[in-house]
C-alpha atoms as a PDB file:
ATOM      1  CA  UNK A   1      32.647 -28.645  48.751  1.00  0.00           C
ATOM      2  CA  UNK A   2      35.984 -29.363  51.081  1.00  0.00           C
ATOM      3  CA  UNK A   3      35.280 -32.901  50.131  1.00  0.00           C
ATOM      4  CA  UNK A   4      34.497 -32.622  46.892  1.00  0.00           C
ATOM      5  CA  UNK A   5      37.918 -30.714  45.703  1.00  0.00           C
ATOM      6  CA  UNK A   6      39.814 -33.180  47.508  1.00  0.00           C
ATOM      7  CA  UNK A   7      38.338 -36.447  45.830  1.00  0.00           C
ATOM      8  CA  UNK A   8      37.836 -34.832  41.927  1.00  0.00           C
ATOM      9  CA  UNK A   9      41.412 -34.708  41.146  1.00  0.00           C
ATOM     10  CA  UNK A  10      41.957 -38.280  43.125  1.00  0.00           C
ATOM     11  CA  UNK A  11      39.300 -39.991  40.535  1.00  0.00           C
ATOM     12  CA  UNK A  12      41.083 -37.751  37.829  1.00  0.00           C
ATOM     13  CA  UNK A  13      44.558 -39.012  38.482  1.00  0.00           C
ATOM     14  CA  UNK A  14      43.678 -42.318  38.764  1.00  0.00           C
ATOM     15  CA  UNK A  15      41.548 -42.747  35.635  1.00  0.00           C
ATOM     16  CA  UNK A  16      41.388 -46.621  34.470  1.00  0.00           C
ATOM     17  CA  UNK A  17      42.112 -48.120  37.752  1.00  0.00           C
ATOM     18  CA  UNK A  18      39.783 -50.499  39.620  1.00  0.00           C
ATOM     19  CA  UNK A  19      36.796 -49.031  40.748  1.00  0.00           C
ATOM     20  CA  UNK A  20      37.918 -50.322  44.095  1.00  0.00           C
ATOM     21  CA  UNK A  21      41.036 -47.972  44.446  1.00  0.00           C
ATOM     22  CA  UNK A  22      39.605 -45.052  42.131  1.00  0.00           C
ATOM     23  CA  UNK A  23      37.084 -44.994  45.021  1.00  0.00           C
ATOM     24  CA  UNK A  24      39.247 -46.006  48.512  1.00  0.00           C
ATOM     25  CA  UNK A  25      41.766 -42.885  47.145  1.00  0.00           C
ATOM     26  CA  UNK A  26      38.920 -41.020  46.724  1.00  0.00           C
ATOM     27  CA  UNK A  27      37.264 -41.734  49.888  1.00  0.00           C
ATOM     28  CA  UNK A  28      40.346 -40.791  51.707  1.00  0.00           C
ATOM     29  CA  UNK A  29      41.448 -37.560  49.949  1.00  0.00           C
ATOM     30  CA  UNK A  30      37.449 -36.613  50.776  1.00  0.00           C
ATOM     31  CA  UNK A  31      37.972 -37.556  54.213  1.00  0.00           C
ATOM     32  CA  UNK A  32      41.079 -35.608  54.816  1.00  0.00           C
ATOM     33  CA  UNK A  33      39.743 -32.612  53.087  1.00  0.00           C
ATOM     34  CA  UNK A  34      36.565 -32.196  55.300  1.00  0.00           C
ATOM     35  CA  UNK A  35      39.088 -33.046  58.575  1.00  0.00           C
ATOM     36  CA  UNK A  36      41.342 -29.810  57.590  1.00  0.00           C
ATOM     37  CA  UNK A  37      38.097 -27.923  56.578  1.00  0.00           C
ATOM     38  CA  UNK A  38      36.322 -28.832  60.216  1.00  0.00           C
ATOM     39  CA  UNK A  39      39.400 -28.121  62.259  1.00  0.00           C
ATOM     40  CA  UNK A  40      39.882 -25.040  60.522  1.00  0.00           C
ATOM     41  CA  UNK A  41      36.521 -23.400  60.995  1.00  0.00           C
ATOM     42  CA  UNK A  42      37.221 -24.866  65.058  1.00  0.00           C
ATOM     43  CA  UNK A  43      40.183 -22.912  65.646  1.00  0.00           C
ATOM     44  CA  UNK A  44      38.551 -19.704  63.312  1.00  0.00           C
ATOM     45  CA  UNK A  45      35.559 -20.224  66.103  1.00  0.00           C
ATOM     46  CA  UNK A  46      37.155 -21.166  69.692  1.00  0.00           C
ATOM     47  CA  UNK A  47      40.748 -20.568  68.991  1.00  0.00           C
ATOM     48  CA  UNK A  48      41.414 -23.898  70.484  1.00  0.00           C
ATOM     49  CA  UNK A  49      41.074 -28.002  68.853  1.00  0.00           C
ATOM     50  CA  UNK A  50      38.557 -30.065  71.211  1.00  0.00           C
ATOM     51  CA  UNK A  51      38.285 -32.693  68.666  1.00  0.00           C
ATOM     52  CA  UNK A  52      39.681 -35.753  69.854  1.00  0.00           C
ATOM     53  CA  UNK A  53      41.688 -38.528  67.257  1.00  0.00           C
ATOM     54  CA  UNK A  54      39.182 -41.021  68.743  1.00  0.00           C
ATOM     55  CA  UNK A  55      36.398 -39.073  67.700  1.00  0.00           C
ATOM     56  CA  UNK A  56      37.737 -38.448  64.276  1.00  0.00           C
ATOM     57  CA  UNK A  57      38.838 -42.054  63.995  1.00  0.00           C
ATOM     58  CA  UNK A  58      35.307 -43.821  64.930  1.00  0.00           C
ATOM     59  CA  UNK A  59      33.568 -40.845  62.260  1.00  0.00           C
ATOM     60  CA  UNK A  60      36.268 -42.087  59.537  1.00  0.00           C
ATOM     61  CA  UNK A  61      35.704 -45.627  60.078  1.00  0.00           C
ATOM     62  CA  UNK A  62      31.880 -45.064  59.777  1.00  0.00           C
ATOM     63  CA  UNK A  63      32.496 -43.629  57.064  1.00  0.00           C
ATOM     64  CA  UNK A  64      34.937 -46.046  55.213  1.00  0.00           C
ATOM     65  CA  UNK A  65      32.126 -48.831  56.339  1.00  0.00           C
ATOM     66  CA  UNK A  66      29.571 -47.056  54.601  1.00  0.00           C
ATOM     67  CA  UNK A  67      31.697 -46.811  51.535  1.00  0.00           C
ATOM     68  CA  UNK A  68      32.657 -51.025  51.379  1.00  0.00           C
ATOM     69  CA  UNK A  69      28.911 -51.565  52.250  1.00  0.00           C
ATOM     70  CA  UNK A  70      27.927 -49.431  49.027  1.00  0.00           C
ATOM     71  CA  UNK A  71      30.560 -50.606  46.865  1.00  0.00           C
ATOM     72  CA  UNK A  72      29.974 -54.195  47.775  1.00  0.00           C
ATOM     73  CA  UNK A  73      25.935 -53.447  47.183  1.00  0.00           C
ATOM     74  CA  UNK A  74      26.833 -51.865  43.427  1.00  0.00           C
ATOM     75  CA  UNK A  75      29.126 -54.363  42.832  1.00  0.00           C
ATOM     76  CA  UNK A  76      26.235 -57.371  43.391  1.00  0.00           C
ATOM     77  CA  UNK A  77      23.726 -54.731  41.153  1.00  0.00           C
ATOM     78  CA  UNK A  78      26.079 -55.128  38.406  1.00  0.00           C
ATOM     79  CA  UNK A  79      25.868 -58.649  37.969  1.00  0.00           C
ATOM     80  CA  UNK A  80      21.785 -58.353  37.566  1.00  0.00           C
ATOM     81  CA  UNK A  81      20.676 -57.794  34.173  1.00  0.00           C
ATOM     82  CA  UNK A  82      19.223 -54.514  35.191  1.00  0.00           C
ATOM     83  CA  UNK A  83      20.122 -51.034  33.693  1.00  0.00           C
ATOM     84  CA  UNK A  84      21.061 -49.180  36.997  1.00  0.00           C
ATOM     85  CA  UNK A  85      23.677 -46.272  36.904  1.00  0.00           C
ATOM     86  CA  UNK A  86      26.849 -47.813  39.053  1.00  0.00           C
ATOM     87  CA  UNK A  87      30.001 -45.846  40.421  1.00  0.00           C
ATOM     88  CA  UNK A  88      32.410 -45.206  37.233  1.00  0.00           C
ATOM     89  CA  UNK A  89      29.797 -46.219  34.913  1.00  0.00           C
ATOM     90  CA  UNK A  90      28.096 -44.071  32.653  1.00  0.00           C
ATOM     91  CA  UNK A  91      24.080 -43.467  33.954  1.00  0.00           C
END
């Protein structure tokens, strides 16, 4: 949910832009929001932070891999004649 109320008002704001950056912004603000939400809940818990930047670092550039690897793969569906739903498209 963390992640979710971060990206919605991203895609919101930026509203006509390339999918591309609608979804990198979005992707970030997401990112950030789950961060602050984990390391939260950590210090509510143990009173102390034991995650490492590394750690967070490798997760987030998992992560942004994951995202370039689906947008490339929807990007390549919407050149087929096919009617598949597609990030910022109508379904």
């Amino acid at each position: 949910l963390a992640a979710l109320a971060g990206a919605a008002p991203v895609l919101a704001a930026t509203a006509g832009k390339p999918t591309w950056l609608r979804a990198g912004l979005a992707f970030v603000a997401a990112f950030v929001a789950n961060q602050l939400v984990i390391l939260g809940v950590e210090q509510a818990i143990t009173g102390a932070c034991e995650i490492r930047p590394g750690v967070i670092s490798l997760v987030g550039g998992v992560n942004a891999a994951w995202l370039a690897g689906l947008l490339a793969l929807d990007a390549g569906l919407r050149r087929l004649p096919l009617a598949l739903p597609g990030f910022g498209r109508p379904a």
